[in-house]
C-alpha atoms as a PDB file:
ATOM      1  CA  UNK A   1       0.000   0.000   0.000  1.00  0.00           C
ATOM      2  CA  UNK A   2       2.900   2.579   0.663  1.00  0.00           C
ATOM      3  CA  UNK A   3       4.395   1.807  -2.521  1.00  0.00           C
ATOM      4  CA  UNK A   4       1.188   2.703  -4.156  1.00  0.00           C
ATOM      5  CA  UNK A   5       0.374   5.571  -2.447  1.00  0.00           C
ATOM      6  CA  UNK A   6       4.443   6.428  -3.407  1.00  0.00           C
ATOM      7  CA  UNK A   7       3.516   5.747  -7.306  1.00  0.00           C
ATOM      8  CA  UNK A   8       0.359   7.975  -7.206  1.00  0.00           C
ATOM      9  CA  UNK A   9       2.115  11.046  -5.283  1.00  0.00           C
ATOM     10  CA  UNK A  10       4.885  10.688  -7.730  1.00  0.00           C
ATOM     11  CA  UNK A  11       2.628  10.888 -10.872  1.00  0.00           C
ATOM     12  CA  UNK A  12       1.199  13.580  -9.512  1.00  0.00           C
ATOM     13  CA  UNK A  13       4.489  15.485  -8.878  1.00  0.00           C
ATOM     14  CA  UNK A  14       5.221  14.488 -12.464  1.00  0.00           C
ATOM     15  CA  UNK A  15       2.161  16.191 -13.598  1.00  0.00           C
ATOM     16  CA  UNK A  16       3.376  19.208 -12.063  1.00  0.00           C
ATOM     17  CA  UNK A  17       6.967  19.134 -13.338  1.00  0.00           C
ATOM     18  CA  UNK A  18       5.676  18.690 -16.771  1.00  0.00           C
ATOM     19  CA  UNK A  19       3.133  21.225 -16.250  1.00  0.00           C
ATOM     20  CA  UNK A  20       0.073  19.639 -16.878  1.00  0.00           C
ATOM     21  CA  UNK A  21      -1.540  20.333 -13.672  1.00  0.00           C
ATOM     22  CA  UNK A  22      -0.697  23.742 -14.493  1.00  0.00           C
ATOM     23  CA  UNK A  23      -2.190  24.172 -17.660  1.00  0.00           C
ATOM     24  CA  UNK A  24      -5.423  22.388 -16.150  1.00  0.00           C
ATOM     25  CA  UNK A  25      -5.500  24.901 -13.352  1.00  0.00           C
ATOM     26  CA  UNK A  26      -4.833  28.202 -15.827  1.00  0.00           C
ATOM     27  CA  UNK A  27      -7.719  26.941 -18.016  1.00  0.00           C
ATOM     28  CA  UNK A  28      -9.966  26.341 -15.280  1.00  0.00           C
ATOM     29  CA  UNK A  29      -9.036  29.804 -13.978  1.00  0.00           C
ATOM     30  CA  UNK A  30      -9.834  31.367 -16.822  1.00  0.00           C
ATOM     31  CA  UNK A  31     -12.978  29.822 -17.118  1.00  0.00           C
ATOM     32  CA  UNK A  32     -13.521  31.356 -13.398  1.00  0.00           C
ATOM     33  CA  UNK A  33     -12.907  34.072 -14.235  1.00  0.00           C
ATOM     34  CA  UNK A  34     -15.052  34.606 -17.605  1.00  0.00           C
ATOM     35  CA  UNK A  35     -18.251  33.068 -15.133  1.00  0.00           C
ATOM     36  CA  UNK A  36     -17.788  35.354 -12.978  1.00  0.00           C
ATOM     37  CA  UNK A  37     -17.283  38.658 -14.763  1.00  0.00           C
ATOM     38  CA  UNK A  38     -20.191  37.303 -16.868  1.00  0.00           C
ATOM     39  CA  UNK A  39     -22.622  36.641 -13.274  1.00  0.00           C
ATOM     40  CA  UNK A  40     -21.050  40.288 -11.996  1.00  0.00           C
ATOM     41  CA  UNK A  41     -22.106  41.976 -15.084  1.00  0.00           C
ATOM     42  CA  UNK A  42     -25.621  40.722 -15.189  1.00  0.00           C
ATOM     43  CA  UNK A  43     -28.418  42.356 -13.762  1.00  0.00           C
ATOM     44  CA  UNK A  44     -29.414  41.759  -9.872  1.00  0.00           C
ATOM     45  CA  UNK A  45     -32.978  39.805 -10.180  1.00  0.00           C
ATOM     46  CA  UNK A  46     -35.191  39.378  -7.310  1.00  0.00           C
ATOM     47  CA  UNK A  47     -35.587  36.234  -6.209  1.00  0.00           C
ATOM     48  CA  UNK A  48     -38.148  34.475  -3.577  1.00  0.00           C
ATOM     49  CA  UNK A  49     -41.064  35.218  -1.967  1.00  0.00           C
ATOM     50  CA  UNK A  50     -40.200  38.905  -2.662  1.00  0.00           C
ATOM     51  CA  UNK A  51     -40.046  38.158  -6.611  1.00  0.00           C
ATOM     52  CA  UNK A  52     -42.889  36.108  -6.887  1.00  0.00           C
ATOM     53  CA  UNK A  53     -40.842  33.333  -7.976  1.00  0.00           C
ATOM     54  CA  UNK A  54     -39.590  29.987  -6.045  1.00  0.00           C
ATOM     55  CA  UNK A  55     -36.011  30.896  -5.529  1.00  0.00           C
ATOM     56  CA  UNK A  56     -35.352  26.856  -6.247  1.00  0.00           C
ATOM     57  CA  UNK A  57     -36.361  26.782  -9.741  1.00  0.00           C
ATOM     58  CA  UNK A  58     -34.517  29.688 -11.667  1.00  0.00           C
ATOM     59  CA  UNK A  59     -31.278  28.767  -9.983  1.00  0.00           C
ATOM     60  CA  UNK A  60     -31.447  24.999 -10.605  1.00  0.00           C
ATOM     61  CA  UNK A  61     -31.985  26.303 -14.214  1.00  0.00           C
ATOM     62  CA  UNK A  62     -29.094  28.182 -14.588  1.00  0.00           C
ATOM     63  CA  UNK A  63     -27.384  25.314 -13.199  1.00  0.00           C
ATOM     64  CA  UNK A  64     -28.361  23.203 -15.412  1.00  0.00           C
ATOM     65  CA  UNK A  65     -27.443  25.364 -18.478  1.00  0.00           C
ATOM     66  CA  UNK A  66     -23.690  25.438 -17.199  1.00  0.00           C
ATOM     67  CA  UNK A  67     -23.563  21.985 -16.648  1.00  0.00           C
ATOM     68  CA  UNK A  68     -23.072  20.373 -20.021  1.00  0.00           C
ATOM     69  CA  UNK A  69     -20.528  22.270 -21.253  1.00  0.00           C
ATOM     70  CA  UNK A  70     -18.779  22.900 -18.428  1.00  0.00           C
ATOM     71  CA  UNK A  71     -18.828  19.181 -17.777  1.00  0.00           C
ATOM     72  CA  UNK A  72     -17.608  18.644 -21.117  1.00  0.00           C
ATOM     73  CA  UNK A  73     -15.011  20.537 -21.259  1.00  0.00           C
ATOM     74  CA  UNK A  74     -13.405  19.270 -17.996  1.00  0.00           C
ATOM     75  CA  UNK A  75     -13.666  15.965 -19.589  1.00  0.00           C
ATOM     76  CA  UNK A  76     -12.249  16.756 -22.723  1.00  0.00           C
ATOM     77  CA  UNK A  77      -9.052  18.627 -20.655  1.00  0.00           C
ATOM     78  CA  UNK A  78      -8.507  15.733 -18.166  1.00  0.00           C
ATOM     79  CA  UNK A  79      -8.184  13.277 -21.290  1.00  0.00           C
ATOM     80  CA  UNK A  80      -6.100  15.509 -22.628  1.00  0.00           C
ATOM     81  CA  UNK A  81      -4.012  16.780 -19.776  1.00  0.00           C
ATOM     82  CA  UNK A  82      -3.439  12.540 -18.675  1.00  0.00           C
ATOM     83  CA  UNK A  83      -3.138  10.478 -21.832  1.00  0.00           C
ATOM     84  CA  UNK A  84       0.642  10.894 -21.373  1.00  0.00           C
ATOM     85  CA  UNK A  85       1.526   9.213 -17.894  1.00  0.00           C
ATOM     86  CA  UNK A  86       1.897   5.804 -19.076  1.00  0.00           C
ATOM     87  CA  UNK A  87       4.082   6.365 -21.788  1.00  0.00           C
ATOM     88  CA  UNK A  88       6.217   8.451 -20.554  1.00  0.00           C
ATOM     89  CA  UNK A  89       7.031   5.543 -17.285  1.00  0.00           C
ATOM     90  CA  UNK A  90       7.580   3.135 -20.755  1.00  0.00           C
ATOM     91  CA  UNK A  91       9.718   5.517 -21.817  1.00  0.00           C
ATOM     92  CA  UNK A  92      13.861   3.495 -21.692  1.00  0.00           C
ATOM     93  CA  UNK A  93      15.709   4.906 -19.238  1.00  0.00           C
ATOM     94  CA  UNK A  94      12.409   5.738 -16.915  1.00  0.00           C
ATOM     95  CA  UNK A  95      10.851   1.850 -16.854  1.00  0.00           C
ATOM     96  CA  UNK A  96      14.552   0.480 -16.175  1.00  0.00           C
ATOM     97  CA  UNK A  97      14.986   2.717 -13.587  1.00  0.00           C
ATOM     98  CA  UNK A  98      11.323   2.162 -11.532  1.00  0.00           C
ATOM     99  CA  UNK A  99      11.547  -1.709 -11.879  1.00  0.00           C
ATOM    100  CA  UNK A 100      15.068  -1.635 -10.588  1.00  0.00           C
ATOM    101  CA  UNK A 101      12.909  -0.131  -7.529  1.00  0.00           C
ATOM    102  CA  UNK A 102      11.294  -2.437  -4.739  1.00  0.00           C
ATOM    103  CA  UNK A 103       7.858  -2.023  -6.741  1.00  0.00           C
ATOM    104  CA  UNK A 104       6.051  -4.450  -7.998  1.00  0.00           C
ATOM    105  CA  UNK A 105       4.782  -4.252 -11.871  1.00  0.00           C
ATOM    106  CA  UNK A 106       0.903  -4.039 -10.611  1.00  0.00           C
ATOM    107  CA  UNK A 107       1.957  -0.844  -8.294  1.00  0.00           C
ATOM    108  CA  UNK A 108       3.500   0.925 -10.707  1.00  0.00           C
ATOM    109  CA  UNK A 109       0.302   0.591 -12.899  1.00  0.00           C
ATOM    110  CA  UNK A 110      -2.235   1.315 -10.761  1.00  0.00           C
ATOM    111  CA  UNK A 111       0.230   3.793  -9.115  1.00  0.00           C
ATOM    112  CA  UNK A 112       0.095   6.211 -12.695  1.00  0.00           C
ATOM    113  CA  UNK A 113      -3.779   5.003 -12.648  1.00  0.00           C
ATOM    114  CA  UNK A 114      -4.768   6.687  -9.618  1.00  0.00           C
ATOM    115  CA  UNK A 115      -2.262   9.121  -9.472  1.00  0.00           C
ATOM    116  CA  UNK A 116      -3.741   9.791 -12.937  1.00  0.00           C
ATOM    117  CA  UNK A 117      -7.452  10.415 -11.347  1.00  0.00           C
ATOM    118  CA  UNK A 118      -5.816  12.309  -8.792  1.00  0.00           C
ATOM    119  CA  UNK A 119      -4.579  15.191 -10.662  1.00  0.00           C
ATOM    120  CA  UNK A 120      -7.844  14.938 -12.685  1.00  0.00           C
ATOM    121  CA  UNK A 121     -10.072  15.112  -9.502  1.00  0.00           C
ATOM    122  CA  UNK A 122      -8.364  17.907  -7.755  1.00  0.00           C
ATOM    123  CA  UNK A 123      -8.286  20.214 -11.403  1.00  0.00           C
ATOM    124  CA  UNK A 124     -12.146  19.430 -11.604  1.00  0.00           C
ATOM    125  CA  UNK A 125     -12.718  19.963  -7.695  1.00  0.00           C
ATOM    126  CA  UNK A 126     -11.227  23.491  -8.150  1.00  0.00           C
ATOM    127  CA  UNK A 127     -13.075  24.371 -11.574  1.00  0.00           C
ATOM    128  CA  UNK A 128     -16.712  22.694 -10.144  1.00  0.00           C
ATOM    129  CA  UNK A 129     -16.256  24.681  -6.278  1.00  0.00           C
ATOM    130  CA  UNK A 130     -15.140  28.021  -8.223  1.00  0.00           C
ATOM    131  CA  UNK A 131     -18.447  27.679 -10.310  1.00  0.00           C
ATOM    132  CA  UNK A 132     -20.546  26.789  -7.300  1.00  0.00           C
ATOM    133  CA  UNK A 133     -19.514  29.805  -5.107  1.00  0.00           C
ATOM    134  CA  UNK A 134     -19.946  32.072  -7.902  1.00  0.00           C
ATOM    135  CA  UNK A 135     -23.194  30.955  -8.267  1.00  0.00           C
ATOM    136  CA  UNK A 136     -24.038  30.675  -4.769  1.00  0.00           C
ATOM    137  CA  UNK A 137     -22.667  34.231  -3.786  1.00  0.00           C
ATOM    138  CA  UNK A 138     -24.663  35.477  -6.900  1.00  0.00           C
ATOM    139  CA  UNK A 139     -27.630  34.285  -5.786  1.00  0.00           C
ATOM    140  CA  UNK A 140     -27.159  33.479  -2.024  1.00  0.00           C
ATOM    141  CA  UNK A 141     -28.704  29.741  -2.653  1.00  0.00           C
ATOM    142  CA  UNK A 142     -25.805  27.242  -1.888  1.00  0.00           C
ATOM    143  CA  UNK A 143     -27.321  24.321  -3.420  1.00  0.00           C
ATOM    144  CA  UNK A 144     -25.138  21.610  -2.423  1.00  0.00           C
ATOM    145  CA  UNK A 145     -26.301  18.849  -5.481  1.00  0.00           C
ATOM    146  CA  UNK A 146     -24.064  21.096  -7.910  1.00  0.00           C
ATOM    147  CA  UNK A 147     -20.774  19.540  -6.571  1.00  0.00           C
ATOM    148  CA  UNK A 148     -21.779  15.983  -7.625  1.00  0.00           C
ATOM    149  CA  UNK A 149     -20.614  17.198 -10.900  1.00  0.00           C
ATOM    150  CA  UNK A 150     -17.452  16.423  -9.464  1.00  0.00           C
ATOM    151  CA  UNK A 151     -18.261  12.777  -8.969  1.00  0.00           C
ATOM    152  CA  UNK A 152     -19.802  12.542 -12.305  1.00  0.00           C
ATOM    153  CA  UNK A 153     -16.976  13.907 -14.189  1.00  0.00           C
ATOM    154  CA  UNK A 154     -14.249  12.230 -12.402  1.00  0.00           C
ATOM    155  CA  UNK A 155     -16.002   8.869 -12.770  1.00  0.00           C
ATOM    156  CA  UNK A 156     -16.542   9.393 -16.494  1.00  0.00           C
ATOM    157  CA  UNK A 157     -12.696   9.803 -16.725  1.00  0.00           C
ATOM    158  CA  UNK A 158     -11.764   6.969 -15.195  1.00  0.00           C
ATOM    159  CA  UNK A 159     -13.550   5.166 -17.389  1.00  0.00           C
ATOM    160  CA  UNK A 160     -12.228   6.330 -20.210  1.00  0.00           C
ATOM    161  CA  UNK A 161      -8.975   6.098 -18.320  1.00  0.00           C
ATOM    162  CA  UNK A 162      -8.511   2.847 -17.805  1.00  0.00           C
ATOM    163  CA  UNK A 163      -8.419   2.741 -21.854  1.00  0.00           C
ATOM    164  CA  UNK A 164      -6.243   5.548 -21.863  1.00  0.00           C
ATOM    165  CA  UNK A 165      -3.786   3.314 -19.189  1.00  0.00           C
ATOM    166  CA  UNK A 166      -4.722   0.078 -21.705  1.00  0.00           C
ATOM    167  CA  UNK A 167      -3.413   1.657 -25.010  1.00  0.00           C
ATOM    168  CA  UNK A 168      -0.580   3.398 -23.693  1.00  0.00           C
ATOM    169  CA  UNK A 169       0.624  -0.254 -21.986  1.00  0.00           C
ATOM    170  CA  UNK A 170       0.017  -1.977 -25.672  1.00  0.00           C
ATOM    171  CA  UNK A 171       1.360   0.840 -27.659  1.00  0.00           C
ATOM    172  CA  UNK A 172       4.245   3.005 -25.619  1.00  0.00           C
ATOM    173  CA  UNK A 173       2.224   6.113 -27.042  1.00  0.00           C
ATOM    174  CA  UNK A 174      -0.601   8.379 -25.939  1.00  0.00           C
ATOM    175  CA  UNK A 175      -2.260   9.406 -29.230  1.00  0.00           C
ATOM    176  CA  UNK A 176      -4.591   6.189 -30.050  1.00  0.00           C
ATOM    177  CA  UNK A 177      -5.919   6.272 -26.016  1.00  0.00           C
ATOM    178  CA  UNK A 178      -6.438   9.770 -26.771  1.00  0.00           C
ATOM    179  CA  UNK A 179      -8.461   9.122 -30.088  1.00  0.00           C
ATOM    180  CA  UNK A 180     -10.077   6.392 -28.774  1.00  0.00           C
ATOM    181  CA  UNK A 181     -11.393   8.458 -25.545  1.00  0.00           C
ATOM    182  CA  UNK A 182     -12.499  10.644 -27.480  1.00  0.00           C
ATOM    183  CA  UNK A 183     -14.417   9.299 -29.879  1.00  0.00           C
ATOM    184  CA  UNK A 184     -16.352   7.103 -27.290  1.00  0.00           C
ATOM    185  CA  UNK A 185     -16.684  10.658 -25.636  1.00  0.00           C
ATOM    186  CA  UNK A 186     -18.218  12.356 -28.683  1.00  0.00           C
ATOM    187  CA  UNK A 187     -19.326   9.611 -31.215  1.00  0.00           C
ATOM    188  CA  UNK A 188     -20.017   6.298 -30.213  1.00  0.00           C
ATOM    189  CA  UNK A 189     -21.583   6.459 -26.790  1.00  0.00           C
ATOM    190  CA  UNK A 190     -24.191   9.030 -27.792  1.00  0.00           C
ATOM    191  CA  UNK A 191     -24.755   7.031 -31.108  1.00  0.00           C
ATOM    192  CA  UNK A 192     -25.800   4.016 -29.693  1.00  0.00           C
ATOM    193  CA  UNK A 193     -28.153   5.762 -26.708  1.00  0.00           C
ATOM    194  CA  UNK A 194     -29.858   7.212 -29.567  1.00  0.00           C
ATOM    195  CA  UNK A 195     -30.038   4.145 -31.915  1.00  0.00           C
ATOM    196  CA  UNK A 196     -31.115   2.187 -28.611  1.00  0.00           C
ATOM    197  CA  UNK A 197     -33.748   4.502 -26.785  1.00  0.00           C
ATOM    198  CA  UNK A 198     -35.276   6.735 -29.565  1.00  0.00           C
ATOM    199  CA  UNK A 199     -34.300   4.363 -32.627  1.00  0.00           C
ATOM    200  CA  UNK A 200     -35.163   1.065 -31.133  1.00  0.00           C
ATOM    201  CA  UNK A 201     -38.839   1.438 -32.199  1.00  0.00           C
ATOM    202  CA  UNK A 202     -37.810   2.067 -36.161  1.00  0.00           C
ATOM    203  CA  UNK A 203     -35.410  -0.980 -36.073  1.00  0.00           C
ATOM    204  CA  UNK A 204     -37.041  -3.825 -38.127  1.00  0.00           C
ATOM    205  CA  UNK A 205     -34.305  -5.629 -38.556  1.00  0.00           C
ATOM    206  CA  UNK A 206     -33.672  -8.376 -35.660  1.00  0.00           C
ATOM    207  CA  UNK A 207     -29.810  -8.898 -36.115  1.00  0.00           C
ATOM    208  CA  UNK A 208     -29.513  -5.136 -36.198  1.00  0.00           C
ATOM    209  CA  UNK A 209     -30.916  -4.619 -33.033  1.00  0.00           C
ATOM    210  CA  UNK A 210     -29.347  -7.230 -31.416  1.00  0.00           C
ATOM    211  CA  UNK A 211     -25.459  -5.426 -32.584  1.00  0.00           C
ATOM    212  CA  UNK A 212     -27.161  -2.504 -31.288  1.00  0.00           C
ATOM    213  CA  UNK A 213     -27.871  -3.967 -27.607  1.00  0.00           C
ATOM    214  CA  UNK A 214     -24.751  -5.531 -27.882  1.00  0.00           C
ATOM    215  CA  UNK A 215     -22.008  -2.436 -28.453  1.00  0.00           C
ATOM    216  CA  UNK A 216     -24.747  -0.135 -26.240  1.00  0.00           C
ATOM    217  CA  UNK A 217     -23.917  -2.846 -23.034  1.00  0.00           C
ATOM    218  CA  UNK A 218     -20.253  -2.981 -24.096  1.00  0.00           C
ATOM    219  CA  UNK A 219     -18.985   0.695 -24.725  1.00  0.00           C
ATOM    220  CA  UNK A 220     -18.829   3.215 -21.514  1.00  0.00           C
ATOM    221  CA  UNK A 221     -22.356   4.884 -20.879  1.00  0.00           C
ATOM    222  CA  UNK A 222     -20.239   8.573 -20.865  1.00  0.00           C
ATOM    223  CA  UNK A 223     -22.862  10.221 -22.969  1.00  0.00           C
ATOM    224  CA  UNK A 224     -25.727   9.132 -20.071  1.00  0.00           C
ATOM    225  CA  UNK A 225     -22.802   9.073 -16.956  1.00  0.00           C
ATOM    226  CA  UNK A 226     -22.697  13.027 -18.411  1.00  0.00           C
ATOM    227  CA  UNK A 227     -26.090  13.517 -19.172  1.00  0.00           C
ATOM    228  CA  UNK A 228     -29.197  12.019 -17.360  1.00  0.00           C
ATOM    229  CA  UNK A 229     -26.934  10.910 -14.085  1.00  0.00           C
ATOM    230  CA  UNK A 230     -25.417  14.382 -13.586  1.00  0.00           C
ATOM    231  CA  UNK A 231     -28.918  16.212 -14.281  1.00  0.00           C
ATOM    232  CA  UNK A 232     -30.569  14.020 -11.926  1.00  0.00           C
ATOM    233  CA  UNK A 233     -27.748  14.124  -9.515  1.00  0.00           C
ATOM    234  CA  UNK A 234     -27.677  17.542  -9.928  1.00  0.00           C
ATOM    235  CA  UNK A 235     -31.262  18.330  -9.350  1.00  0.00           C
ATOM    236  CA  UNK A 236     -31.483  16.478  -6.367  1.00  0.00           C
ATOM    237  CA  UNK A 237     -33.995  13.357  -7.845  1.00  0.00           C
ATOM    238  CA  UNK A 238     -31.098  10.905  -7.491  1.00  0.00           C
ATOM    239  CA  UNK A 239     -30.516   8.122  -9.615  1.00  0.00           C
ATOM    240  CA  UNK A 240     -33.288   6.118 -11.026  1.00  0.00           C
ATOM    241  CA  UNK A 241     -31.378   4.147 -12.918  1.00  0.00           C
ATOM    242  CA  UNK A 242     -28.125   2.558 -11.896  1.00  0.00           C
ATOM    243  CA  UNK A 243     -27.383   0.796 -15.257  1.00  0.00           C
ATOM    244  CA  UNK A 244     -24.951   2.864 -17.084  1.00  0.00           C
ATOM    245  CA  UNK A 245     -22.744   2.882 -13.976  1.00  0.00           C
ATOM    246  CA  UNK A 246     -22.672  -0.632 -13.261  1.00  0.00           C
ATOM    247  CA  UNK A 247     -21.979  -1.777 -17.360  1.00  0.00           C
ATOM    248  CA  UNK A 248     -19.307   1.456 -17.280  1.00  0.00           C
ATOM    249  CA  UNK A 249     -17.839   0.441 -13.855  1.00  0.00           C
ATOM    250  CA  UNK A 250     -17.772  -3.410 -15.470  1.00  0.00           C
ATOM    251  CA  UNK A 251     -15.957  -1.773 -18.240  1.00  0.00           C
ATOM    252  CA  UNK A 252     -13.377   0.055 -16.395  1.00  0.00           C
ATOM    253  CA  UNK A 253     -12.770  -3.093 -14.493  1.00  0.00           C
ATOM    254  CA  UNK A 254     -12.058  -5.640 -17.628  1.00  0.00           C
ATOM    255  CA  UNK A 255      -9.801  -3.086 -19.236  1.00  0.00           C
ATOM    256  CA  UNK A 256      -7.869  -2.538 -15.988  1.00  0.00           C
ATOM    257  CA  UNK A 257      -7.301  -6.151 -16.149  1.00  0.00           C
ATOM    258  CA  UNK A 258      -6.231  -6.922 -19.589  1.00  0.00           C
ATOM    259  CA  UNK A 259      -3.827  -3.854 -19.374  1.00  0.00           C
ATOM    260  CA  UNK A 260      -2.095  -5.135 -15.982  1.00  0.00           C
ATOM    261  CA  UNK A 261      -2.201  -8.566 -17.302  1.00  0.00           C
ATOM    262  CA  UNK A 262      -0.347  -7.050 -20.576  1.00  0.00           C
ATOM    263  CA  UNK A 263       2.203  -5.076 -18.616  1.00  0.00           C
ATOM    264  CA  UNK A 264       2.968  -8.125 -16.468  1.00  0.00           C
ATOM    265  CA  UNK A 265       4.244  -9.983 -19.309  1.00  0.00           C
ATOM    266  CA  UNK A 266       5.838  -7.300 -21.443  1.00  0.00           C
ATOM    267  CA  UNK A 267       9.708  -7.275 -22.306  1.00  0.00           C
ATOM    268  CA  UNK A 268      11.242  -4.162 -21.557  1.00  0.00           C
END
């Protein structure tokens, strides 16, 4: 366990040194700073009993409008910002000298995994609690369901992640995890929600529907982990369905597996 927790600090250090946790954190302050010169710039509205409205609904709607994008983009910067641990520890010189060290293969891995999500959490922590005071000094309503965008978004990433970890084990380089991420992120995950929920009906074709059900159950939910779970999250209702957690979690599990069953065999 302490050479684990070793691995992860170190990655994160690295992150640092190589200034990718920087570049995270000046993006994310700009974006703080564009919200809130936007929110200080617009016009005070009365709120409450005193406006005639329920204070409740117009702020859970502006909520709501910030979080897709601003969800998306902290995914699209953590893939990004991370793609690069792995090969850079397979780089020669770096891998010689870490399994030279009393680590096993299986720490180092899962070391660069979570020290990986690490960086990624605490970049997304600062961006989501920025966006959350803003709001909440705008408005004085601290609704508290806004930070389980940080869940959300973190979760999504590790996800896609574990891919990242997978491709970067298989091919010493960070650009097809990258691609890969991102065109689950963008492309395939919200293709096959729609050609399973609001195609499904128009699908005549048996065999169709069945490669349908079967690449919807096998690629990460993101699109829905992004979407319905973070609104519902969000807006305090929960979640009613636990599916595309479970079939992502199952997802991030397998490829974890297969990539630390790869790097325990590899030559280097």
């Amino acid at each position: 366990m302490r050479n684990l927790w070793i691995m992860t600090w170190y990655t994160l250090r690295e992150a640092m040194a190589r200034k990718v946790f920087i570049f995270f954190l000046i993006i994310s302050l700009l974006v703080l700073v564009i919200t809130g010169l936007l929110f200080g710039l617009a016009s005070n509205v009365t709120l409450g009993a005193g406006g005639g409205m329920s204070l409740e609904n117009p702020i859970t709607h502006i909520e709501m409008m910030i979080v897709a994008p601003l969800a998306g983009l902290c995914l699209l910067l953590a893939i990004f910002s991370s793609s690069s641990f792995v090969p850079v520890m397979l780089e020669k010189g770096n891998i010689d000298l870490l399994l030279s060290k009393p680590v096993s293969r299986d720490q180092l891995l899962w070391g660069k995994f979570l020290g990986g999500i690490l960086v990624v959490f605490l970049n997304i922590a600062f961006l989501i609690l920025g966006i959350w005071l803003i709001i909440s000094f705008k408005f004085n309503y601290w609704d508290f369901h806004f930070l389980y965008i940080i869940l959300t978004v973190t979760f999504t990433f590790t996800v896609l992640y574990s891919l990242i970890v997978l491709m970067g084990v298989i091919t010493k380089g960070s650009t097809l995890g990258m691609m890969l991420a991102y065109f689950i992120f963008i492309i395939l995950s919200p293709l096959f929600y729609v050609a399973k929920y609001q195609m499904g009906a128009f699908l005549e074709n048996k065999m169709v529907k069945q490669v349908v059900e079967v690449f919807y159950y096998i690629i990460p939910k993101t699109s829905e982990l992004m979407g319905k779970v973070t609104e519902y999250l969000v807006t305090g209702k929960g979640i009613d369905d636990y599916q595309p957690v479970l079939t992502s979690l199952a997802f991030l599990i397998l490829t974890m597996g297969i990539a630390i069953s790869i790097f325990r065999k590899k030559d280097f």
